[in-house]
Protein backbone atom coordinates (compact mmCIF):
# COMPACT_ATOMS: atom_id res chain seq x y z
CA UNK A 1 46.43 7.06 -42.55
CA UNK A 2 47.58 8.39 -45.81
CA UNK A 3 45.30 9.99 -48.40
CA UNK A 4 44.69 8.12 -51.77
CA UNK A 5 46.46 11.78 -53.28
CA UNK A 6 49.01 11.13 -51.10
CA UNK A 7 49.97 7.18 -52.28
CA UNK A 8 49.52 8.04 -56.08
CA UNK A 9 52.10 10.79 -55.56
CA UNK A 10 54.20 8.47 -53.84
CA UNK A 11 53.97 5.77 -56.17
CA UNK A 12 55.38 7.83 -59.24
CA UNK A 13 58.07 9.60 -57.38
CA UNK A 14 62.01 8.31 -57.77
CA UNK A 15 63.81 6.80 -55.18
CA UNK A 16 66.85 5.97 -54.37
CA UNK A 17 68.27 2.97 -54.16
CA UNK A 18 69.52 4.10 -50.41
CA UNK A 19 65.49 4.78 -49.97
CA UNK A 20 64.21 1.80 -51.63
CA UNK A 21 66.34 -0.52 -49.45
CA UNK A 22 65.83 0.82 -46.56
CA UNK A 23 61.85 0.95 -46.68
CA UNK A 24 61.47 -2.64 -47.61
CA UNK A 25 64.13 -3.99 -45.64
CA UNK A 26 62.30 -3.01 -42.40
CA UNK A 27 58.88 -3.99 -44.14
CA UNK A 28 60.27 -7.62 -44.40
CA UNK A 29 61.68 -6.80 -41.32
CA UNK A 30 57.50 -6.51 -39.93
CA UNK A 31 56.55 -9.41 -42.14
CA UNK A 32 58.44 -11.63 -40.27
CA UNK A 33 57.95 -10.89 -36.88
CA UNK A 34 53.92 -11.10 -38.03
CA UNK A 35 55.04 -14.57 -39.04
CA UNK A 36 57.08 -15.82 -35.80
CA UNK A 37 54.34 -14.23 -33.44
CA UNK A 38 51.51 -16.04 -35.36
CA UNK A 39 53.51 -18.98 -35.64
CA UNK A 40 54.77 -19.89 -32.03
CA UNK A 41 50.78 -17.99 -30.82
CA UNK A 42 49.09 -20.95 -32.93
CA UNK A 43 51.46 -23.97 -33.51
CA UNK A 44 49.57 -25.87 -30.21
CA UNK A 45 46.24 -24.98 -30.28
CA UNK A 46 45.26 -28.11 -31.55
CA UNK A 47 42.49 -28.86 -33.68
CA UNK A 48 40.28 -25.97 -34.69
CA UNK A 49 37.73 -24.99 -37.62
CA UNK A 50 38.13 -21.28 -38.96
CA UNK A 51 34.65 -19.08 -38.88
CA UNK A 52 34.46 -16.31 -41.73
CA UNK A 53 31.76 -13.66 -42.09
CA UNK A 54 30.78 -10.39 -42.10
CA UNK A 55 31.53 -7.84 -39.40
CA UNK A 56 29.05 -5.83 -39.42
CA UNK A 57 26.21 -8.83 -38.48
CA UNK A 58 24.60 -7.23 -35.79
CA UNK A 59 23.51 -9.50 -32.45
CA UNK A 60 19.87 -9.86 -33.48
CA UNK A 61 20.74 -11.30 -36.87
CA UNK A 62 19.89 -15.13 -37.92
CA UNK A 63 23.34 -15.40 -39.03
CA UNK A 64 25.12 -13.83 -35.94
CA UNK A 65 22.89 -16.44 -33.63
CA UNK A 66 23.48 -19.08 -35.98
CA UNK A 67 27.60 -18.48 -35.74
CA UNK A 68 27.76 -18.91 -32.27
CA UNK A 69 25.45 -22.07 -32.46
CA UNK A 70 27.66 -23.53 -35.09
CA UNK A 71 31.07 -22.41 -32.33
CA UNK A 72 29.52 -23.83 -29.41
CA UNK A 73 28.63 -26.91 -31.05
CA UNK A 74 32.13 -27.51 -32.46
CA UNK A 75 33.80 -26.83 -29.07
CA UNK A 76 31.26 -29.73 -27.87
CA UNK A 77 32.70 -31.81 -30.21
CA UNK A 78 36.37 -31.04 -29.51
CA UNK A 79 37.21 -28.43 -32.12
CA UNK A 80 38.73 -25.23 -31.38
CA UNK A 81 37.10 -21.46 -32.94
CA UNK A 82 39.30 -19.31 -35.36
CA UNK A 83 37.91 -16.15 -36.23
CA UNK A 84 39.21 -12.74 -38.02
CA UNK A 85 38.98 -11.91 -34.64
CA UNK A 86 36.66 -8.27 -34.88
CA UNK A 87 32.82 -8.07 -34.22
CA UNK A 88 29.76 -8.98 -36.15
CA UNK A 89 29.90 -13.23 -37.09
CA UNK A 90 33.40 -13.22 -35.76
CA UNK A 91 32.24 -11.90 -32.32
CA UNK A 92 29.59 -14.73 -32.36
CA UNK A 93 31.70 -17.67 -33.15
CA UNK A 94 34.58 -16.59 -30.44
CA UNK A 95 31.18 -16.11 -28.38
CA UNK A 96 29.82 -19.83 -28.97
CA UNK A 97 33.33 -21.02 -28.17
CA UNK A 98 34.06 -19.35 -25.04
CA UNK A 99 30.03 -20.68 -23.60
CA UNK A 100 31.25 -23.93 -24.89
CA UNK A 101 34.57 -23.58 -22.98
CA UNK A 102 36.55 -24.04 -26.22
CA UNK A 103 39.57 -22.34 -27.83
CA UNK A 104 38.73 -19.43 -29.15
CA UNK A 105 41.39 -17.69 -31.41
CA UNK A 106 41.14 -14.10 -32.49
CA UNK A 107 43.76 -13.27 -35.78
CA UNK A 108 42.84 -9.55 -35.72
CA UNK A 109 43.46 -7.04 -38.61
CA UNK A 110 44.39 -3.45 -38.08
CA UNK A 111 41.95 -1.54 -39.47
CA UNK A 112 41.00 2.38 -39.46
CA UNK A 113 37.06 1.50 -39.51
CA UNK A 114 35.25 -1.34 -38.96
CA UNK A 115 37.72 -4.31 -36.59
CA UNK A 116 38.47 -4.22 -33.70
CA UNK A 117 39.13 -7.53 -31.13
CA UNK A 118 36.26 -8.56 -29.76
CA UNK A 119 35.74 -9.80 -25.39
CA UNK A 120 35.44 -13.24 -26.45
CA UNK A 121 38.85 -14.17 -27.25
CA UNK A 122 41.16 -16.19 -24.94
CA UNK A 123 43.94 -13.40 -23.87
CA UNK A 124 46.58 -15.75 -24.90
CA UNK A 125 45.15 -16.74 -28.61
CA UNK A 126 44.83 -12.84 -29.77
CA UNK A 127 47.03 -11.58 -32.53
CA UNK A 128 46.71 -8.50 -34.45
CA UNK A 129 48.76 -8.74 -38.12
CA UNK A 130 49.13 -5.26 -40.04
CA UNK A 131 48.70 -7.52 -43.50
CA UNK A 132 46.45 -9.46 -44.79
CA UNK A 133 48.54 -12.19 -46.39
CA UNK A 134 50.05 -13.06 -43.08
CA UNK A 135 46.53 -13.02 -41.17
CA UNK A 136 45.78 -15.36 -44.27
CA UNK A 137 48.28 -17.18 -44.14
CA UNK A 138 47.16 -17.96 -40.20
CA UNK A 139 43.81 -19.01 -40.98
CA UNK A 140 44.79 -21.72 -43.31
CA UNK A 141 47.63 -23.06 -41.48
CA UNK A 142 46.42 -23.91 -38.24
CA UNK A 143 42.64 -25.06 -39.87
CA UNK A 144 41.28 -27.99 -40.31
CA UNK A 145 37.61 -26.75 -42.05
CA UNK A 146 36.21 -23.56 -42.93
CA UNK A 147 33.10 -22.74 -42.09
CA UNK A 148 31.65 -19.39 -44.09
CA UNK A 149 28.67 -17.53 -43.51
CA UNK A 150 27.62 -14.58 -45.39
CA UNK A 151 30.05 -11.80 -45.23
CA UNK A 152 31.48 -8.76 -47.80
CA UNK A 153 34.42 -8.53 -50.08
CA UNK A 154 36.90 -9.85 -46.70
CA UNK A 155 34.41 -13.15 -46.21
CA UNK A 156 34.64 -14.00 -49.86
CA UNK A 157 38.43 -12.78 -50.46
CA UNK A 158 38.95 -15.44 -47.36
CA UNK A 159 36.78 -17.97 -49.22
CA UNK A 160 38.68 -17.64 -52.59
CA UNK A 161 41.71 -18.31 -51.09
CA UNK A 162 40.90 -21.61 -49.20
CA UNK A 163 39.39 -22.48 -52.42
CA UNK A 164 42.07 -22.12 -54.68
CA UNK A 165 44.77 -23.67 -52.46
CA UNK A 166 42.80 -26.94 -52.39
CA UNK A 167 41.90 -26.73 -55.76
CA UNK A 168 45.68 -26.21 -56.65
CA UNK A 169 46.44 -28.75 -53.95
CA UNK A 170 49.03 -26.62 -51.90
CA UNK A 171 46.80 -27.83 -48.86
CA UNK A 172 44.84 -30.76 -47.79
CA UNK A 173 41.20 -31.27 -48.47
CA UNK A 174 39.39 -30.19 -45.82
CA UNK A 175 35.89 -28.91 -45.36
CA UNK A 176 34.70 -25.68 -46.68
CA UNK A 177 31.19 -25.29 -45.71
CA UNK A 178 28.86 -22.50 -46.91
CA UNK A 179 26.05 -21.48 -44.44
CA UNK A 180 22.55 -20.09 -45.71
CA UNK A 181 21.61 -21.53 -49.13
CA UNK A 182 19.63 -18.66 -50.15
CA UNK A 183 22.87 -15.71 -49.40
CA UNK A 184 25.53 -18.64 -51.29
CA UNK A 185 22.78 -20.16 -54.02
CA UNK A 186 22.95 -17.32 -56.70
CA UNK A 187 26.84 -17.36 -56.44
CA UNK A 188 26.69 -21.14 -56.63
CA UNK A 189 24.20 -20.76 -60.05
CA UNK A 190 26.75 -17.63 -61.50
CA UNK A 191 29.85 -20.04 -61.10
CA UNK A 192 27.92 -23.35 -62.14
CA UNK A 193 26.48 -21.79 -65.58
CA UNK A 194 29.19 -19.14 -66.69
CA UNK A 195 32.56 -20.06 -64.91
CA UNK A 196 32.05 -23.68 -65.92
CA UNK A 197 29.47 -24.52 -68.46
CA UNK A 198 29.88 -21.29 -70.24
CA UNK A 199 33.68 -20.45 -69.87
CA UNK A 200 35.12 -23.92 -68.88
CA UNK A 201 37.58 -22.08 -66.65
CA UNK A 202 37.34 -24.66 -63.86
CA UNK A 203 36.36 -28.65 -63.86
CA UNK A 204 33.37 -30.12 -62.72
CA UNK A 205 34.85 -31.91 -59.78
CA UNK A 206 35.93 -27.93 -58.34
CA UNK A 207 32.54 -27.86 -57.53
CA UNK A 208 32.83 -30.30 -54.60
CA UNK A 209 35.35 -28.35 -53.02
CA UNK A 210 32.36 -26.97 -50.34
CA UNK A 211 29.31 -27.69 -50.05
CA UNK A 212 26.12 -25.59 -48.59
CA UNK A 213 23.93 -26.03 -45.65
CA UNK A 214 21.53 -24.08 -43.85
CA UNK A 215 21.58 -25.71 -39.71
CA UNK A 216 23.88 -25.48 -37.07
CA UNK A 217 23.55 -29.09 -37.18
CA UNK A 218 24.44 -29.82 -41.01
CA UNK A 219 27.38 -27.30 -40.57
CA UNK A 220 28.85 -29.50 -37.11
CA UNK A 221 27.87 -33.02 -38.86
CA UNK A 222 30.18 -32.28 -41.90
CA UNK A 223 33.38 -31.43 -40.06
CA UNK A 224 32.55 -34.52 -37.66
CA UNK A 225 31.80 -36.57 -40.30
CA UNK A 226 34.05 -35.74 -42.53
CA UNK A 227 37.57 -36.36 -40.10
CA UNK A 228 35.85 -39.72 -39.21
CA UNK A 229 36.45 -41.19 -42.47
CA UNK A 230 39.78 -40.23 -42.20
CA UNK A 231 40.82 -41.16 -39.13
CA UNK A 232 39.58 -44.73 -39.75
CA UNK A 233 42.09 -44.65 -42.25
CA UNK A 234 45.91 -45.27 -41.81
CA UNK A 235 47.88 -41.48 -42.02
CA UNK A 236 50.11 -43.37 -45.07
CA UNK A 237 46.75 -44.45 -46.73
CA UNK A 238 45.27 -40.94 -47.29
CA UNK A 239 44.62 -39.21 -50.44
CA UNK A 240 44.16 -35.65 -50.40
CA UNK A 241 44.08 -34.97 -53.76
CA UNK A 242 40.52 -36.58 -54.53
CA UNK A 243 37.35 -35.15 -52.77
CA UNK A 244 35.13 -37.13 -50.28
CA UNK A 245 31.21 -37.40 -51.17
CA UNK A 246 29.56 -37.62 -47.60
CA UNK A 247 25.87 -39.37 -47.48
């Protein structure tokens, strides 16, 4: 791994053109393999909900028990487990969904510290992406909700994301679910008060983008409930632009 030194030097040296095309010819080169690998790896899996938290949850943690809970009971109800595919609430939710017999998809990051795949991963739904955008670009693809619990800078870069493409409309509206009310509620407050009554940088009706629960249960009953409506619905009849208010 290069030193920071090392990349600021880099970054103000001159290259030539020769150099220049070279190095980012064979990085779009990578990109795009990344891209065909994840592509033909996740195009059947079928219907699945993608799990985001922190790595380093450890086993005994409320939130690490609680992930697996929330996997097992979506493979019970037909869904397939996506997960950054490394230990801590990641580990749990491909956990849940291998005891519930589901698919369990690891999209792995190569990391120096911190990730590496975790046992509970079916050996044909493991991919390991050296960039971020294309693991990204994975987990909203082939997603149909997003289930968050609490997590670092990764969990809430992840949640940003899903957040702004829905919110710019680039994909559907699906379910974005926050888990524990007390780790998501001063967030919620910070956003509610400055970002929108304060700064007016977002509308009112961002806010029901995702909603918060604290249960297994009210985590499961969203996503069920929530592809329900639709599918009573005819496919030509939907509206993804507007939000749906479950009771």
């Amino acid at each position: 791994m290069e030193k920071p030194a090392d990349l600021i030097k880099d970054a103000f040296e001159q290259k030539t053109w020769h150099e220049i095309h070279t190095t980012d010819s064979w990085r779009v080169f990578k990109i795009i393999s990344e891209l065909v690998e994840g592509f033909e790896k996740l195009a059947r899996i079928g219907p699945c909900v993608s799990i985001f938290g922190s790595a380093r949850t450890q086993a005994n943690n409320k939130f690490y028990i609680l992930a697996e809970d929330i996997a097992y009971k979506l493979t019970q109800k037909g869904y397939g487990v996506i997960t950054g595919g490394g230990p801590g609430i990641m580990e749990a939710a491909n956990k849940g969904a291998k005891r519930g017999k589901g698919k369990s998809v690891g999209i792995n990051i190569d990391l120096p510290f911190e990730q590496h795949p975790n046992p509970y991963i079916d050996s044909d739904k493991l991919i390991t992406f050296d960039h971020f955008f294309v693991r990204k670009v994975m987990f909203m693809k082939y997603a149909q909700g997003f289930i968050v619990l609490p997590g670092g800078f990764g969990t809430f870069d992840e949640l940003f994301e899903a957040i702004t493409l829905i919110q710019t409309r680039k994909i559907g509206k699906f379910p974005i679910i926050l888990v524990g009310r007390k780790y998501w509620s001063g967030l919620i407050e910070w956003i509610k008060e400055e970002m929108l009554a304060e700064e007016h940088n977002i509308a009112p009706e961002n806010l029901d983008i995702f909603t918060l629960v604290d249960t297994s249960d009210e985590a499961v009953d969203y996503i069920v409930k929530f592809y329900s409506r639709y599918l009573l619905a005819r496919t030509s009849d939907l509206d993804f632009s507007h939000p749906i208010h479950l009771s």
